[in-house]
C-alpha atoms as a PDB file:
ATOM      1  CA  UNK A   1      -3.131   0.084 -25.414  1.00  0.00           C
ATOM      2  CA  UNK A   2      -2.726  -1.995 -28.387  1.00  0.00           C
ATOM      3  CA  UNK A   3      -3.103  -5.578 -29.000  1.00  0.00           C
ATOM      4  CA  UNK A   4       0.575  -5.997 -29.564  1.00  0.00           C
ATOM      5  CA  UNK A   5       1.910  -3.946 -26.749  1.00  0.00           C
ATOM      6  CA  UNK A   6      -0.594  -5.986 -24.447  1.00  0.00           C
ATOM      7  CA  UNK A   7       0.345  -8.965 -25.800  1.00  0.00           C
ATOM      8  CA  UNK A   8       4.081  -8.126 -24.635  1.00  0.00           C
ATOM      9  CA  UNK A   9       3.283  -6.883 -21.254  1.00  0.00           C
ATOM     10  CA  UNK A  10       1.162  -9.976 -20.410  1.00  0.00           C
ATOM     11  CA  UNK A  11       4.121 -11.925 -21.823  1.00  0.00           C
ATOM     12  CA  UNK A  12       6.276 -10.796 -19.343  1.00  0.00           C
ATOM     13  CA  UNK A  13       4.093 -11.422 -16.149  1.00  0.00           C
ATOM     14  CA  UNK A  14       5.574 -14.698 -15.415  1.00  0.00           C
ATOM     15  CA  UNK A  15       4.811 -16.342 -12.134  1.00  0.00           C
ATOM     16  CA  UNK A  16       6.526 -19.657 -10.540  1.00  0.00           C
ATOM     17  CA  UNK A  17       4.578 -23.057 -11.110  1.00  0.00           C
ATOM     18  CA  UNK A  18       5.007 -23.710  -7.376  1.00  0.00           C
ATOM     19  CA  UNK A  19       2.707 -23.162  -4.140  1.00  0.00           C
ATOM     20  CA  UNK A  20       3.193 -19.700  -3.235  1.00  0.00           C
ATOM     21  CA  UNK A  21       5.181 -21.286   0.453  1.00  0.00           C
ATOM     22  CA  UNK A  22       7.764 -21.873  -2.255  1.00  0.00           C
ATOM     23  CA  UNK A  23       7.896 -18.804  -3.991  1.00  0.00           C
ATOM     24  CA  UNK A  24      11.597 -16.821  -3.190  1.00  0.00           C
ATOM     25  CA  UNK A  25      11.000 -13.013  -1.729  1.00  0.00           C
ATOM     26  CA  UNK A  26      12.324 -11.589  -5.011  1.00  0.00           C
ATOM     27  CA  UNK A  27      10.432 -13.626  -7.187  1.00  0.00           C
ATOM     28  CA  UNK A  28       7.556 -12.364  -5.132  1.00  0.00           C
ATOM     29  CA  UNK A  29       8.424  -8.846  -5.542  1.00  0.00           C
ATOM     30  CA  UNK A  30       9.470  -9.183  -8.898  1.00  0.00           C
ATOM     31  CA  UNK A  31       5.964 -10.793 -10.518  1.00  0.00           C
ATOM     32  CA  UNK A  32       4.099  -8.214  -8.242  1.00  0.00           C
ATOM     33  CA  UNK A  33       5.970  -5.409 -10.405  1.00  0.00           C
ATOM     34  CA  UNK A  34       5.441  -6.967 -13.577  1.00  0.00           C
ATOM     35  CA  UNK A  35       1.831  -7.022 -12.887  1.00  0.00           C
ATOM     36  CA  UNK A  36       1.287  -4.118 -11.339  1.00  0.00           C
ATOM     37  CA  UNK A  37       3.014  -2.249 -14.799  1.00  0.00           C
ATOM     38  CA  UNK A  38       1.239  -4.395 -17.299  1.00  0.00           C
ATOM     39  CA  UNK A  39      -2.003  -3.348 -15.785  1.00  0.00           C
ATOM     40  CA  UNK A  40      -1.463   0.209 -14.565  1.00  0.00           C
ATOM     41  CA  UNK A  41      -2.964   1.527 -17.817  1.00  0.00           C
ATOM     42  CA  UNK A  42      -6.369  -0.148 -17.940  1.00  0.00           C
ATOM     43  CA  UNK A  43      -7.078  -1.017 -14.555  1.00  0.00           C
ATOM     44  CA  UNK A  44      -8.507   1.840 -12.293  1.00  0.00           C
ATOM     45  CA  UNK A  45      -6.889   2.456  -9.051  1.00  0.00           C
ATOM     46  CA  UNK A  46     -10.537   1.673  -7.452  1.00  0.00           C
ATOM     47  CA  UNK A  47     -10.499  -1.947  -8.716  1.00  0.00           C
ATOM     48  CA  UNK A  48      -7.720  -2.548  -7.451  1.00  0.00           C
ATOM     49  CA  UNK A  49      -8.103  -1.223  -4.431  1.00  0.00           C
ATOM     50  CA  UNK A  50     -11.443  -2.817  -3.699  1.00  0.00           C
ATOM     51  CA  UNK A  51      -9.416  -6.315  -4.115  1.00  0.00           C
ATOM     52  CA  UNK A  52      -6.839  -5.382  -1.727  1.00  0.00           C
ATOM     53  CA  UNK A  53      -9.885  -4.407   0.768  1.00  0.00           C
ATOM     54  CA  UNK A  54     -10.908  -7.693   1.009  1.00  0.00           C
ATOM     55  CA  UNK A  55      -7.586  -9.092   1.271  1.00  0.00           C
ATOM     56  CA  UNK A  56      -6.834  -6.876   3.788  1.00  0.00           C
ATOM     57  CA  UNK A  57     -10.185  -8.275   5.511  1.00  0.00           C
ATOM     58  CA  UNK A  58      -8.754 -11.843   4.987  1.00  0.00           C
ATOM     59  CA  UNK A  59      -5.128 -10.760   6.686  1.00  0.00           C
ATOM     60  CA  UNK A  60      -7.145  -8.698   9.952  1.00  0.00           C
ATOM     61  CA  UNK A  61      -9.091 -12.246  10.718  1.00  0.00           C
ATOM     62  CA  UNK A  62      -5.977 -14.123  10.153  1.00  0.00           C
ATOM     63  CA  UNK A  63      -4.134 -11.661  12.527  1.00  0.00           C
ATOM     64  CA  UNK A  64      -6.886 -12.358  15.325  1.00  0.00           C
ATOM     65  CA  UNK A  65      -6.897 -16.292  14.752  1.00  0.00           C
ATOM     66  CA  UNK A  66      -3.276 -16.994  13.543  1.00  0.00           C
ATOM     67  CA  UNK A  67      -4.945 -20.187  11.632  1.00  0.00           C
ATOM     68  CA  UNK A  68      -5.048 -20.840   8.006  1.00  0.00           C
ATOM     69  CA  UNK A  69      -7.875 -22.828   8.247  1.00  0.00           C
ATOM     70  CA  UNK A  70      -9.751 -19.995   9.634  1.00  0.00           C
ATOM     71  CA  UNK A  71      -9.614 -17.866   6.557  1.00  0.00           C
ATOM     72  CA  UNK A  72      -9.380 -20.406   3.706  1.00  0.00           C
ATOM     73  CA  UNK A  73     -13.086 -20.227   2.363  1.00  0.00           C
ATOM     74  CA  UNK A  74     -12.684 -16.132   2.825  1.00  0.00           C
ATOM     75  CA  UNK A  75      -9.261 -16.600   0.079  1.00  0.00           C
ATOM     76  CA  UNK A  76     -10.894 -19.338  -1.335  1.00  0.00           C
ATOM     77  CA  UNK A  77     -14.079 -17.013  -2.266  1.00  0.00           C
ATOM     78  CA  UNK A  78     -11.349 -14.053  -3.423  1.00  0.00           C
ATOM     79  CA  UNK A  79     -11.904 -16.455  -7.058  1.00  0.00           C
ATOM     80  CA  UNK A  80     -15.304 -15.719  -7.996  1.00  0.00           C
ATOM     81  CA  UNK A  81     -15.278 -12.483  -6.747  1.00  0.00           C
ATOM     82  CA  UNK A  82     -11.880 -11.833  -9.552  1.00  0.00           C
ATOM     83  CA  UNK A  83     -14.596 -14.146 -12.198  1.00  0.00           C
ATOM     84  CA  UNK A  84     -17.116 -11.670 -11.400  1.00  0.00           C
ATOM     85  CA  UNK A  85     -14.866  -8.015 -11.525  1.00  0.00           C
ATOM     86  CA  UNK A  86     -13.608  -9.459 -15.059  1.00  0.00           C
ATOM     87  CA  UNK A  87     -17.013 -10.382 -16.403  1.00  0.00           C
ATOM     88  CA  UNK A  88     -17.947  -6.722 -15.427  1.00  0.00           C
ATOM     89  CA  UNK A  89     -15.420  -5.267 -17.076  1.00  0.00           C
ATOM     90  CA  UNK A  90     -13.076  -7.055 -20.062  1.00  0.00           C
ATOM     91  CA  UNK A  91     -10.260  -4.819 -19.173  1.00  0.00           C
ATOM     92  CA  UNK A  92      -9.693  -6.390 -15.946  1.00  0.00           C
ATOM     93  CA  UNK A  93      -9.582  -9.728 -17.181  1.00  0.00           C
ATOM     94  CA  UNK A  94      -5.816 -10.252 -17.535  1.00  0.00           C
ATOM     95  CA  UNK A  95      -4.931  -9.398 -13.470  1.00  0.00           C
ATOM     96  CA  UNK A  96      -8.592 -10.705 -12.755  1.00  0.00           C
ATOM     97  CA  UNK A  97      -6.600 -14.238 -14.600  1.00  0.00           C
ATOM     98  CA  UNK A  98      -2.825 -13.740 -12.826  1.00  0.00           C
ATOM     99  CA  UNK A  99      -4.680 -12.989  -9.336  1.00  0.00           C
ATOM    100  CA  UNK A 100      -6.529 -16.176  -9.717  1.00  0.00           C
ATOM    101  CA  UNK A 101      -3.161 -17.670 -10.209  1.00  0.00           C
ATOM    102  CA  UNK A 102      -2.138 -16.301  -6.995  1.00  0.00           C
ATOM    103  CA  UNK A 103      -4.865 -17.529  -5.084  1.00  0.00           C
ATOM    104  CA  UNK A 104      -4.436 -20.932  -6.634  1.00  0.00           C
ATOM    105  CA  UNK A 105      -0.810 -21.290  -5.640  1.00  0.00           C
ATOM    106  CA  UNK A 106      -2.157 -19.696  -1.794  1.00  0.00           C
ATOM    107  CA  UNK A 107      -4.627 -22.733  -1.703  1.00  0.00           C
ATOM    108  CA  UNK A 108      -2.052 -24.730  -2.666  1.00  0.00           C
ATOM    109  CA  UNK A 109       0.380 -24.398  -0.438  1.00  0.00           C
ATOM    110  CA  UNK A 110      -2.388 -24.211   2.363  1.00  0.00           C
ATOM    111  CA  UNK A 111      -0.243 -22.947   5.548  1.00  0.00           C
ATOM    112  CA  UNK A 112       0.661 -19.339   7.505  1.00  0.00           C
ATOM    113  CA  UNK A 113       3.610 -18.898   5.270  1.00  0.00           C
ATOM    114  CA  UNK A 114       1.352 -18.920   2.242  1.00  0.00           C
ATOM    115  CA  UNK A 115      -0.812 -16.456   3.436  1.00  0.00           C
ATOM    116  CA  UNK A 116       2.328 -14.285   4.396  1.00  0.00           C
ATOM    117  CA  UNK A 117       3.546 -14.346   1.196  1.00  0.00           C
ATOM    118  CA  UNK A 118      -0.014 -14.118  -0.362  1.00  0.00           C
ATOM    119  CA  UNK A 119      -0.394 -10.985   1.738  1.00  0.00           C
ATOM    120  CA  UNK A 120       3.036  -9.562   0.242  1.00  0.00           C
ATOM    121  CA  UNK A 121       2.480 -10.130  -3.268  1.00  0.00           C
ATOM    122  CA  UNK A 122      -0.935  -8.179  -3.060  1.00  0.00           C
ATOM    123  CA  UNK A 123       0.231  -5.298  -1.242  1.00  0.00           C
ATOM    124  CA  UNK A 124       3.645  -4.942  -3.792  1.00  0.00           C
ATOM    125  CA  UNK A 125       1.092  -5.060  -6.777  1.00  0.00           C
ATOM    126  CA  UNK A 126      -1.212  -2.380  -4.706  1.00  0.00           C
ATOM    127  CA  UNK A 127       1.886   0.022  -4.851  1.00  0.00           C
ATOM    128  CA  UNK A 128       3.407  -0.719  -7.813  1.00  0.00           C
ATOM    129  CA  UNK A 129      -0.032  -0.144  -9.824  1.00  0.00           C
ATOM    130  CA  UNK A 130       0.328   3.111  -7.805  1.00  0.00           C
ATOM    131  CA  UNK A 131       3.618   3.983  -8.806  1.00  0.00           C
ATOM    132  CA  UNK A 132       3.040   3.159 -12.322  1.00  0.00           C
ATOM    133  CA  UNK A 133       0.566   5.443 -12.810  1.00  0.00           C
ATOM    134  CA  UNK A 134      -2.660   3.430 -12.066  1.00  0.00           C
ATOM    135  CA  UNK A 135      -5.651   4.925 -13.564  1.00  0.00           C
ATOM    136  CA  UNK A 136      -7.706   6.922 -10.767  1.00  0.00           C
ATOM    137  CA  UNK A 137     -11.231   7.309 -12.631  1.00  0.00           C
END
């Protein structure tokens, strides 16, 4: 990918500058997409699937406990584990960077309804980077 057409496809990953509680459904959807395209040609399927594993870890012990509170230091810790996937590989970086964002806005918000919609955006990027082509190897 070049410089310039990365450049463009990281221009158009816009999310809201609002705690994810606040976030519309098709907004949601819509950023999921955008991500999920801009990085389905540099970021293996693995890597992103070994995110969504722990996320989907995070959403199984929020299922048992129905409590934010239970699970915030497991989304909380989702942000050096992104750091650390980036700083192993440079082409990860940019959804390493937007995911962070995601996690911020989660945090911020800090209720169920966060989490639900935290839990929505990751899955929509999961199949999205899927039906975009994700790299497999």
């Amino acid at each position: 990918m070049s410089a310039i057409h990365e450049n463009q496809e990281s221009l158009s990953v816009k999310l809201p500058q609002a705690p994810i509680d606040q976030w519309q459904e098709e907004d949601i959807i819509g950023c999921a997409e955008a991500l999920a395209k801009s990085i389905s040609k540099d970021v293996k399927t693995n890597q992103v699937r070994n995110f969504f594993s722990g996320v989907l870890r995070i959403k199984a012990d929020f299922a048992r406990s129905k409590s934010y509170e239970s699970v915030r230091l497991a989304v909380l810790m989702l942000k050096p584990k992104l750091a650390y996937a980036a700083g192993r590989q440079n082409k990860v970086k940019f959804f390493a960077e937007k995911m962070t964002e995601v996690v911020e806005a989660t945090l911020q918000a800090g209720n169920t309804q966060a989490l639900e919609r935290f839990f929505l955006f990751v899955e929509s990027v999961v199949a999205y980077h899927k039906y975009y082509g994700g790299k497999d190897n």
